[in-house]
Protein backbone atom coordinates (compact mmCIF):
# COMPACT_ATOMS: atom_id res chain seq x y z
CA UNK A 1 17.92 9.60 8.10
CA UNK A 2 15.89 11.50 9.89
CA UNK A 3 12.17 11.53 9.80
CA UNK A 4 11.75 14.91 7.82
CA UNK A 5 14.17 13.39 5.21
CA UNK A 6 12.09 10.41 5.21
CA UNK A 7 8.88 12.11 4.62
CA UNK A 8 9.93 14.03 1.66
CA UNK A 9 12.11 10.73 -0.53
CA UNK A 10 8.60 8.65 0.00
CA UNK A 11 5.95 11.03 -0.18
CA UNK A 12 4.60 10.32 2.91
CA UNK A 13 3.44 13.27 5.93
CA UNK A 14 5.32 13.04 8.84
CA UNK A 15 1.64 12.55 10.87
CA UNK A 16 1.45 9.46 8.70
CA UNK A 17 5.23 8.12 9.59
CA UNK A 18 4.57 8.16 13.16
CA UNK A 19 1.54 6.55 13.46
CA UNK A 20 2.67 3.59 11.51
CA UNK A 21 5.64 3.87 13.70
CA UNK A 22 3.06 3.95 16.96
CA UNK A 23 1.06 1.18 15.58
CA UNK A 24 4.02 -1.41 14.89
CA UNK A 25 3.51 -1.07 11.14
CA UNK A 26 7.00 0.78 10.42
CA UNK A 27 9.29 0.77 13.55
CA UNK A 28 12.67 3.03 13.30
CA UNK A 29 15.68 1.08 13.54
CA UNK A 30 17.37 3.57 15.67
CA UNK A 31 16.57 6.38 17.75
CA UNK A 32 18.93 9.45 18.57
CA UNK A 33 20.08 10.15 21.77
CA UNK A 34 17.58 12.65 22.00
CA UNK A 35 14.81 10.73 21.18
CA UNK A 36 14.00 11.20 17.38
CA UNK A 37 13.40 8.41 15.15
CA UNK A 38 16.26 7.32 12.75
CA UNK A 39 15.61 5.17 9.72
CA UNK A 40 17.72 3.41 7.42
CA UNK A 41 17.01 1.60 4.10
CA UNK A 42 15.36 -0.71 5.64
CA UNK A 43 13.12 0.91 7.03
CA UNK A 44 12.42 3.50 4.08
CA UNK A 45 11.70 -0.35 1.94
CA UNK A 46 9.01 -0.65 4.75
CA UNK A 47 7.36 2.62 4.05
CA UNK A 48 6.88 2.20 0.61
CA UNK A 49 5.55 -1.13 1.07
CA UNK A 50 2.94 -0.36 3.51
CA UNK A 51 2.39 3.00 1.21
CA UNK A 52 1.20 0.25 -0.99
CA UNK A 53 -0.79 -1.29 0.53
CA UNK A 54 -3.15 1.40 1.61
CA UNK A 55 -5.04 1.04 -1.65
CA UNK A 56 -5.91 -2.31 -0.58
CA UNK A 57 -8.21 -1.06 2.53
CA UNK A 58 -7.11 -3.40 4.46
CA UNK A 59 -6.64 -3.08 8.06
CA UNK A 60 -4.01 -2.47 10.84
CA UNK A 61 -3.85 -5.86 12.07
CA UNK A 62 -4.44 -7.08 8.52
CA UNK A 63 -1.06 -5.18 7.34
CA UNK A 64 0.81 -6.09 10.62
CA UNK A 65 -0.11 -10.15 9.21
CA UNK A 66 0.72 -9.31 5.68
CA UNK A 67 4.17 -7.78 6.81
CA UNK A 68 4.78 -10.53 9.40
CA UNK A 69 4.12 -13.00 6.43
CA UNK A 70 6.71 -11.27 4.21
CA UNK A 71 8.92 -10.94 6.79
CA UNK A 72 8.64 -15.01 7.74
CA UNK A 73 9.42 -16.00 4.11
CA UNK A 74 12.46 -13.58 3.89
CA UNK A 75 13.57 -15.15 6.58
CA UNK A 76 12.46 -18.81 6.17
CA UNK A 77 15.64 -21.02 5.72
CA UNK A 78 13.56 -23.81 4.84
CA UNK A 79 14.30 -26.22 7.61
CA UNK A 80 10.20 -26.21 9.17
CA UNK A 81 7.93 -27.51 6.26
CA UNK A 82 5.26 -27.01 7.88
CA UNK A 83 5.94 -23.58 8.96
CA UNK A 84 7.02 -22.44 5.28
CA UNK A 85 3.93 -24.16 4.20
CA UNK A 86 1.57 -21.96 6.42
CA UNK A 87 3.54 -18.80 5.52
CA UNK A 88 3.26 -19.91 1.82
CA UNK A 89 -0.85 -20.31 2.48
CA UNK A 90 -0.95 -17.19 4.12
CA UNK A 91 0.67 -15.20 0.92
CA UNK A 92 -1.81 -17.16 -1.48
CA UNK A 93 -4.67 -15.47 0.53
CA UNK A 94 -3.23 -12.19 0.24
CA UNK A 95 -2.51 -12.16 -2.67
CA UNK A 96 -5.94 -13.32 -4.15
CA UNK A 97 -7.38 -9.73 -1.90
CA UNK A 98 -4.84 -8.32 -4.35
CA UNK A 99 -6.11 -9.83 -7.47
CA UNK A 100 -9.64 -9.16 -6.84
CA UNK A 101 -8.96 -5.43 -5.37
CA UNK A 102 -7.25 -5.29 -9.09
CA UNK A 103 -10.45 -6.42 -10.51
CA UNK A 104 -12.70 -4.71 -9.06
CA UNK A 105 -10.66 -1.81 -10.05
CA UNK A 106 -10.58 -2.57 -13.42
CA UNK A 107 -14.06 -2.52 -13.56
CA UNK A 108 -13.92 1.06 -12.01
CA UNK A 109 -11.86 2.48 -14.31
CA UNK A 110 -14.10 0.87 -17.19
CA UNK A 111 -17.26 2.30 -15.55
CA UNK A 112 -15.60 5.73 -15.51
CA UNK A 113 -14.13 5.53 -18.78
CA UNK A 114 -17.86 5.00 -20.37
CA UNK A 115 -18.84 7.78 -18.20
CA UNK A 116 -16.52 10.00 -19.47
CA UNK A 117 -17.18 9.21 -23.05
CA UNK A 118 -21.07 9.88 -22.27
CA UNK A 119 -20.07 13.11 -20.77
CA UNK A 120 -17.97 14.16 -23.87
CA UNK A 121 -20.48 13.04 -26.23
CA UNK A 122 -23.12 15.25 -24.27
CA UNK A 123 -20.67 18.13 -23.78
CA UNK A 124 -20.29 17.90 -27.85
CA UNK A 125 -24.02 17.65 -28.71
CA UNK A 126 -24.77 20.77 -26.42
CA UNK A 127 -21.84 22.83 -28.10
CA UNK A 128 -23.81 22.56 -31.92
CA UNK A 129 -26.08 25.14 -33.04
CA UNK A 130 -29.86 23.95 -33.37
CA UNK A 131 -31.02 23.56 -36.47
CA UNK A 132 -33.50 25.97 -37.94
């Protein structure tokens, strides 16, 4: 598929494609002979993941390691212990960013739910006719 294609089934700009693609993030698998980037499933599994992860804030080089990590334990056959073992640590530390991003916004959507509430309650008070 091309990029345009691409863009449109992930909901992603075409700016956004090809700096991920310029960064090492989300490489093409192919390119046409005339140069334009080609992408298979693959690849469009690879945009939705790092699509995720933007709500994480984490960085480039953070996402390159997270990617490289999941991409080691796909293709970890199990014969280096110690290697599985330090892609398995790796993933525990990642994933504990994700459980505390999730927590923190939890407590987000909490303080903006009491906020709302507040604002309602307000919005209903000001909407009565004073007495007298």
């Amino acid at each position: 598929m091309q990029i345009g294609e691409v863009a449109e089934r992930v909901g992603l700009s075409l700016r956004t494609i090809r700096h991920w693609d310029e960064v090492g993030l989300v490489v093409p698998s192919k390119r046409s002979a005339g140069g334009f980037r080609l992408y298979g499933e693959a690849d469009i599994d690879r945009l939705v993941l790092v699509k995720t992860l933007r709500p994480l804030d984490l960085s480039l080089e953070q996402m390159r390691e997270l990617l490289a990590t999941i991409d080691g334990l796909e293709d970890d056959e199990g014969d280096d212990p110690a290697r599985t073992a330090e892609l398995a640590g790796r993933l525990t530390v990642f994933r504990a960013a994700v459980d505390s991003r999730m927590e923190a916004l939890r407590a987000q959507v909490q303080s903006l739910e009491m906020l709302s509430r507040d604002l309602r309650r307000l919005a209903g008070e000001r909407r009565r006719p004073a007495p007298g």
